[in-house]
Protein backbone atom coordinates (compact mmCIF):
# COMPACT_ATOMS: atom_id res chain seq x y z
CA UNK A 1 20.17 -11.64 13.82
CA UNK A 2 19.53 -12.62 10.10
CA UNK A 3 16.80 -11.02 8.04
CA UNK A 4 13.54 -13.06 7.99
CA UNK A 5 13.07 -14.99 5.10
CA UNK A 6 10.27 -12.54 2.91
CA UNK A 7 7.65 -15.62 2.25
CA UNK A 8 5.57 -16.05 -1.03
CA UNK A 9 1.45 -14.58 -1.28
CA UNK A 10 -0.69 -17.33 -0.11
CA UNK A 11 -3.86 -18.04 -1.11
CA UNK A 12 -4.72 -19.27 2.76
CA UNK A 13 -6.35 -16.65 4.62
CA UNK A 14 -5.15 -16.32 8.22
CA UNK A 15 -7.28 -16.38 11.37
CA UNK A 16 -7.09 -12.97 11.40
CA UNK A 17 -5.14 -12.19 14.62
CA UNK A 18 -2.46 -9.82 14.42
CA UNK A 19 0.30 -10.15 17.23
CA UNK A 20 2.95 -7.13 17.34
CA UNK A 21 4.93 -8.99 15.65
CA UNK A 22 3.89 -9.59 12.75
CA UNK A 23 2.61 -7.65 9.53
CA UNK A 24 0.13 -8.69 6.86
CA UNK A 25 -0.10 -7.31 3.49
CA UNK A 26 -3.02 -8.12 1.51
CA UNK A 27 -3.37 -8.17 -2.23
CA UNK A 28 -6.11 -7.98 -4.79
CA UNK A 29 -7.58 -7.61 -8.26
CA UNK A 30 -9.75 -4.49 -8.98
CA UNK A 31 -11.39 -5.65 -11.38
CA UNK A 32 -14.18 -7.74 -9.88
CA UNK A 33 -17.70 -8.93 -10.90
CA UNK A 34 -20.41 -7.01 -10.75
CA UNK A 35 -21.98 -8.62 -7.81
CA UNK A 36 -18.76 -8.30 -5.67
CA UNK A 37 -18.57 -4.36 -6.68
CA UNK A 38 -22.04 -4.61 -5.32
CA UNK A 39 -21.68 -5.89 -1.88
CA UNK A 40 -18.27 -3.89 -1.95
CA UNK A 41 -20.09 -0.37 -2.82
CA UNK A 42 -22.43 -1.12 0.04
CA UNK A 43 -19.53 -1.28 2.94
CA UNK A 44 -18.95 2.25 1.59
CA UNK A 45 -20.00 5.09 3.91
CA UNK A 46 -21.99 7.80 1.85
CA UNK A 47 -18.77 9.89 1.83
CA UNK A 48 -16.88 7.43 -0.09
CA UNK A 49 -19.24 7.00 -2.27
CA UNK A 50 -19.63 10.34 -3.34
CA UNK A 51 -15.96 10.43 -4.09
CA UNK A 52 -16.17 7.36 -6.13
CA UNK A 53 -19.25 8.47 -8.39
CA UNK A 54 -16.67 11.76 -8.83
CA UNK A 55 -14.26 10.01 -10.87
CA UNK A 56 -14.65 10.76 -14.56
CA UNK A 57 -13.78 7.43 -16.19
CA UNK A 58 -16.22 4.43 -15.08
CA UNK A 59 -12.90 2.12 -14.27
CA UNK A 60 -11.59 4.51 -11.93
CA UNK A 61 -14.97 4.70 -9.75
CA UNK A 62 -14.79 0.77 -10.11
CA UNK A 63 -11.64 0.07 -8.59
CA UNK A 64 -11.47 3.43 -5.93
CA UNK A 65 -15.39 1.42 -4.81
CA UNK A 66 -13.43 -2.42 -5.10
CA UNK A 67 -9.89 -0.72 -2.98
CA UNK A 68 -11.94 0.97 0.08
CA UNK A 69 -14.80 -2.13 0.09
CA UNK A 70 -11.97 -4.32 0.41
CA UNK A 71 -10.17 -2.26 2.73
CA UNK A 72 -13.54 -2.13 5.46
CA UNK A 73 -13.61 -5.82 4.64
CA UNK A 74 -10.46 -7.01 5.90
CA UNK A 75 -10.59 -4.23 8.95
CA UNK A 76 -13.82 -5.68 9.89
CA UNK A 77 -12.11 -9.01 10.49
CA UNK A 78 -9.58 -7.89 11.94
CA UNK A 79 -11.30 -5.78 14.36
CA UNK A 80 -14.25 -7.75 14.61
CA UNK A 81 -16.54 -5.54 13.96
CA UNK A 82 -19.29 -5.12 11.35
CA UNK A 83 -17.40 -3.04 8.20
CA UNK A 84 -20.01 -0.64 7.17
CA UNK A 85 -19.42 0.83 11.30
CA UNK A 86 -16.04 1.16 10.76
CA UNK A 87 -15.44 5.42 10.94
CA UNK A 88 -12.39 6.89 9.17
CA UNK A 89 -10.81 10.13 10.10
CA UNK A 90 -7.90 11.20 7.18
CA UNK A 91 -4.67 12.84 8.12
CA UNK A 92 -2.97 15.55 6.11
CA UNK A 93 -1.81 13.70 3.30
CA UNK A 94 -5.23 12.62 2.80
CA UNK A 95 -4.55 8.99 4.57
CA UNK A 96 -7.11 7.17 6.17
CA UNK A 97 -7.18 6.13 9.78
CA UNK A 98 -9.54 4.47 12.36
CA UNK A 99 -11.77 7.89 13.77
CA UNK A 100 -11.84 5.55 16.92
CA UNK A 101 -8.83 3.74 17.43
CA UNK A 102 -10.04 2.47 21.16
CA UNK A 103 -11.50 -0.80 19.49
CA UNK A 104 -8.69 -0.81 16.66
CA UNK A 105 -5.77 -1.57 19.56
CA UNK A 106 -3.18 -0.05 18.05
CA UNK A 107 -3.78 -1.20 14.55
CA UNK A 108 -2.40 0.36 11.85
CA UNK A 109 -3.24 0.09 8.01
CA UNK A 110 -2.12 1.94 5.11
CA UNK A 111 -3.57 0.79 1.39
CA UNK A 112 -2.12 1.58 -2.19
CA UNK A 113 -3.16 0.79 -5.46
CA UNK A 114 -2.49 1.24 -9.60
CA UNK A 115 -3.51 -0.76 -12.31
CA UNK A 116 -5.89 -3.79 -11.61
CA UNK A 117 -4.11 -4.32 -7.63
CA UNK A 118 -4.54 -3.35 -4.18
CA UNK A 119 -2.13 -3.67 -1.45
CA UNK A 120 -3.37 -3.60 2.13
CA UNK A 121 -0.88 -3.27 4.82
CA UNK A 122 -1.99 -3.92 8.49
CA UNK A 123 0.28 -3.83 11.80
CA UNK A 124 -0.49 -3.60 15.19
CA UNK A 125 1.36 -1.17 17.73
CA UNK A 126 3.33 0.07 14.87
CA UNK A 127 3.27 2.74 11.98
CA UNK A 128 3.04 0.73 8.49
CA UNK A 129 3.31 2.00 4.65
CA UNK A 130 3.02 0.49 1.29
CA UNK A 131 3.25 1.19 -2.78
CA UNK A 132 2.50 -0.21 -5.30
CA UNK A 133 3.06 0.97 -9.32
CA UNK A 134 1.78 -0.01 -12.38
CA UNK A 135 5.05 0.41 -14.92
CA UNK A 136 2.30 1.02 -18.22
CA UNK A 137 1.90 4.71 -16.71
CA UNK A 138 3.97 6.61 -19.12
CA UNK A 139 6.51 9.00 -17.06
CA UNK A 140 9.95 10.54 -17.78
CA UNK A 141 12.18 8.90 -15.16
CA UNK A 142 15.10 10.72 -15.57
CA UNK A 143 13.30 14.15 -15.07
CA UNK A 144 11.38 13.09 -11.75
CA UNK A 145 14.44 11.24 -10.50
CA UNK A 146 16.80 14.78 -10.75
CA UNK A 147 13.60 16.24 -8.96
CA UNK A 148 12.91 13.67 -6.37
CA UNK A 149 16.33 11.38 -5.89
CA UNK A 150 19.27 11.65 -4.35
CA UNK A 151 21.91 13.14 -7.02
CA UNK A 152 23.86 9.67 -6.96
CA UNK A 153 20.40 8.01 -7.69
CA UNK A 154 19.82 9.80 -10.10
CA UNK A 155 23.18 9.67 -11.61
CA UNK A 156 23.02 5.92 -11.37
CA UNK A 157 19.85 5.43 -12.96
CA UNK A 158 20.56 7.64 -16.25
CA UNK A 159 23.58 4.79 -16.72
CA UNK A 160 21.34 1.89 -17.14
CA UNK A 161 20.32 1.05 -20.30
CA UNK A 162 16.33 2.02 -20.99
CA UNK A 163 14.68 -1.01 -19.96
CA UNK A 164 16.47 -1.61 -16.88
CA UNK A 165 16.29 2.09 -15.66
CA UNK A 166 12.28 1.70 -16.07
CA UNK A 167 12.33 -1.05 -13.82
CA UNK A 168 14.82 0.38 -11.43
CA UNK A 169 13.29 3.73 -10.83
CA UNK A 170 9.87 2.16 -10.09
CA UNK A 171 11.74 -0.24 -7.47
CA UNK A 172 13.25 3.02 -5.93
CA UNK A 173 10.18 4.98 -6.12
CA UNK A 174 7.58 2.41 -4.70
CA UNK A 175 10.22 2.39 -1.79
CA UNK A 176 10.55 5.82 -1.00
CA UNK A 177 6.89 6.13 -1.16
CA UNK A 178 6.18 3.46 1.24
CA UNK A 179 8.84 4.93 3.87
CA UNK A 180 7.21 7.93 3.24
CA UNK A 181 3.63 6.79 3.71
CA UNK A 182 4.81 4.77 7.06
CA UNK A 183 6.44 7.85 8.22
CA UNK A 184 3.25 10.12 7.35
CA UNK A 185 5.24 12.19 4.59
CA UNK A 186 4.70 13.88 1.20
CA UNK A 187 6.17 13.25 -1.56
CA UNK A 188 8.12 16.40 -0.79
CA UNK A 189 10.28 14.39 1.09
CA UNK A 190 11.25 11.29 -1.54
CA UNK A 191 14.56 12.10 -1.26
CA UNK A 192 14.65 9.88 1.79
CA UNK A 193 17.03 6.82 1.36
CA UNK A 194 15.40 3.82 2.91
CA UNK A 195 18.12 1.68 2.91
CA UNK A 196 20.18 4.16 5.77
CA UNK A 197 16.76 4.46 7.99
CA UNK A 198 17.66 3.66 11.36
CA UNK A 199 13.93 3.52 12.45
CA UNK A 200 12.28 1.99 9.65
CA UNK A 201 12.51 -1.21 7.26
CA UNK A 202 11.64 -0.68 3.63
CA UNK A 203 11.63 -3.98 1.51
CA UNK A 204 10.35 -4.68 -2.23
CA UNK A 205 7.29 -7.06 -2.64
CA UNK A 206 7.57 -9.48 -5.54
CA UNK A 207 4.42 -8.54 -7.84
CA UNK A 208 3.74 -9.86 -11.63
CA UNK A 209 5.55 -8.44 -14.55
CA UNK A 210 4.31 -5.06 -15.34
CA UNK A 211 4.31 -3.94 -11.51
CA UNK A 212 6.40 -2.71 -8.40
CA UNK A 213 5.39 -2.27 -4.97
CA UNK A 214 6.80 -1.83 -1.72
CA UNK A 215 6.27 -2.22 2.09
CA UNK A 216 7.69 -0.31 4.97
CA UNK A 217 7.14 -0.53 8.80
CA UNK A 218 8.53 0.54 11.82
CA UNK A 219 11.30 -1.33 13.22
CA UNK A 220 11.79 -3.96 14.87
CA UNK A 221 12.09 -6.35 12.42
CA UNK A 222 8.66 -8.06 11.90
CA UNK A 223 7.54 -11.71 10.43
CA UNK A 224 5.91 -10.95 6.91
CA UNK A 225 2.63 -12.67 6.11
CA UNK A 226 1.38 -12.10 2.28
CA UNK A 227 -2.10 -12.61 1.32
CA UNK A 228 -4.25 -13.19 -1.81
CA UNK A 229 -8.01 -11.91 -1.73
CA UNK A 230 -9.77 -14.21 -4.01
């Protein structure tokens, strides 16, 4: 059977059914106005909250309020239910999950974001990760890909010339972090080549210059739906 074609975001929000077969990814900008941080900030349980005033620099307590608002946002429609109800109970690597998943049927959701975007991920009956990384965030690729990569990775990345290794060890990273998200794993275990998973599917998501991101879900093979919040 040939891979499914991998479709292009739409700015047409679905009807917000989710059949096994499927996955949605949602994606947004962080930076909103003030009166949609607002009504975001109060979907917030007093928990998150409190982590959000913790952040030091104002932008970060902006967009961690704008990520989880949005997040209870699309769960609510999904799950019909109002979003400030909506309990979360979070799993060792700090991941949030439905506290209740009776009324969740099997839905699944994992969220990631860097820079000014979110990505939402939401599956049903199936485990589901995603990544995404801004490339601005100064790092030394060649010294976290000898700790984290495969040696041949690594090997193959210090032969690129400087701007293509940037872009290449983001593409690898976003992916190993989304197969590890999906398969509830630190980063302890990014040596993990998701193109040899025989359980999983790992795929890159075409973002705007500047950013790499990733989605990974449980086999089988799924139809893709991409979303823009606007």
């Amino acid at each position: 059977m040939p891979p499914l074609p991998t479709p292009l975001w739409s700015s047409v929000s679905p009807e917000f059914t989710l059949p096994p077969g499927e996955v949605h990814v949602w994606r947004a900008e962080l930076d909103v106005a003030a009166k949609t941080l607002a009504e975001l900030r109060e979907l917030l349980d007093e928990a998150e909250r409190a982590r959000a005033d913790r952040f030091l620099r104002a932008e970060d307590r902006l967009r961690f309020t704008a990520a989880r608002g949005l997040l209870r946002r699309l769960l609510g429609w999904y799950l019909q239910r109002p979003p400030q109800k909506i309990a979360f109970a979070y799993g060792p690597q700090g991941r949030p999950e439905l506290a209740d998943p009776a009324p969740g049927a099997g839905l699944s959701f994992n969220l990631s974001h860097s820079g000014e975007i979110v990505l939402i991920a939401f599956a049903r009956d199936r485990a589901v990760g995603v990544d995404v990384e801004a490339l601005r965030a100064p790092v030394d690729e060649a010294a976290l890909a000898r700790r984290y990569f495969r040696p041949e990775e690594s090997a193959r990345l210090a032969a690129l010339p400087e701007a293509e290794r940037r872009r290449e060890f983001f593409r690898l990273w976003t992916r190993k972090e989304a197969l590890l998200k999906a398969k509830g794993l630190g980063v302890s275990g990014i040596a993990v080549a998701p193109e040899a998973d025989p359980e999983f599917l790992t795929m890159s998501l075409e973002l705007e210059e500047g950013y790499a991101a990733a989605l990974a879900y449980r086999r089988p093979e799924a139809r893709l739906g991409l979303f823009r919040w606007v």
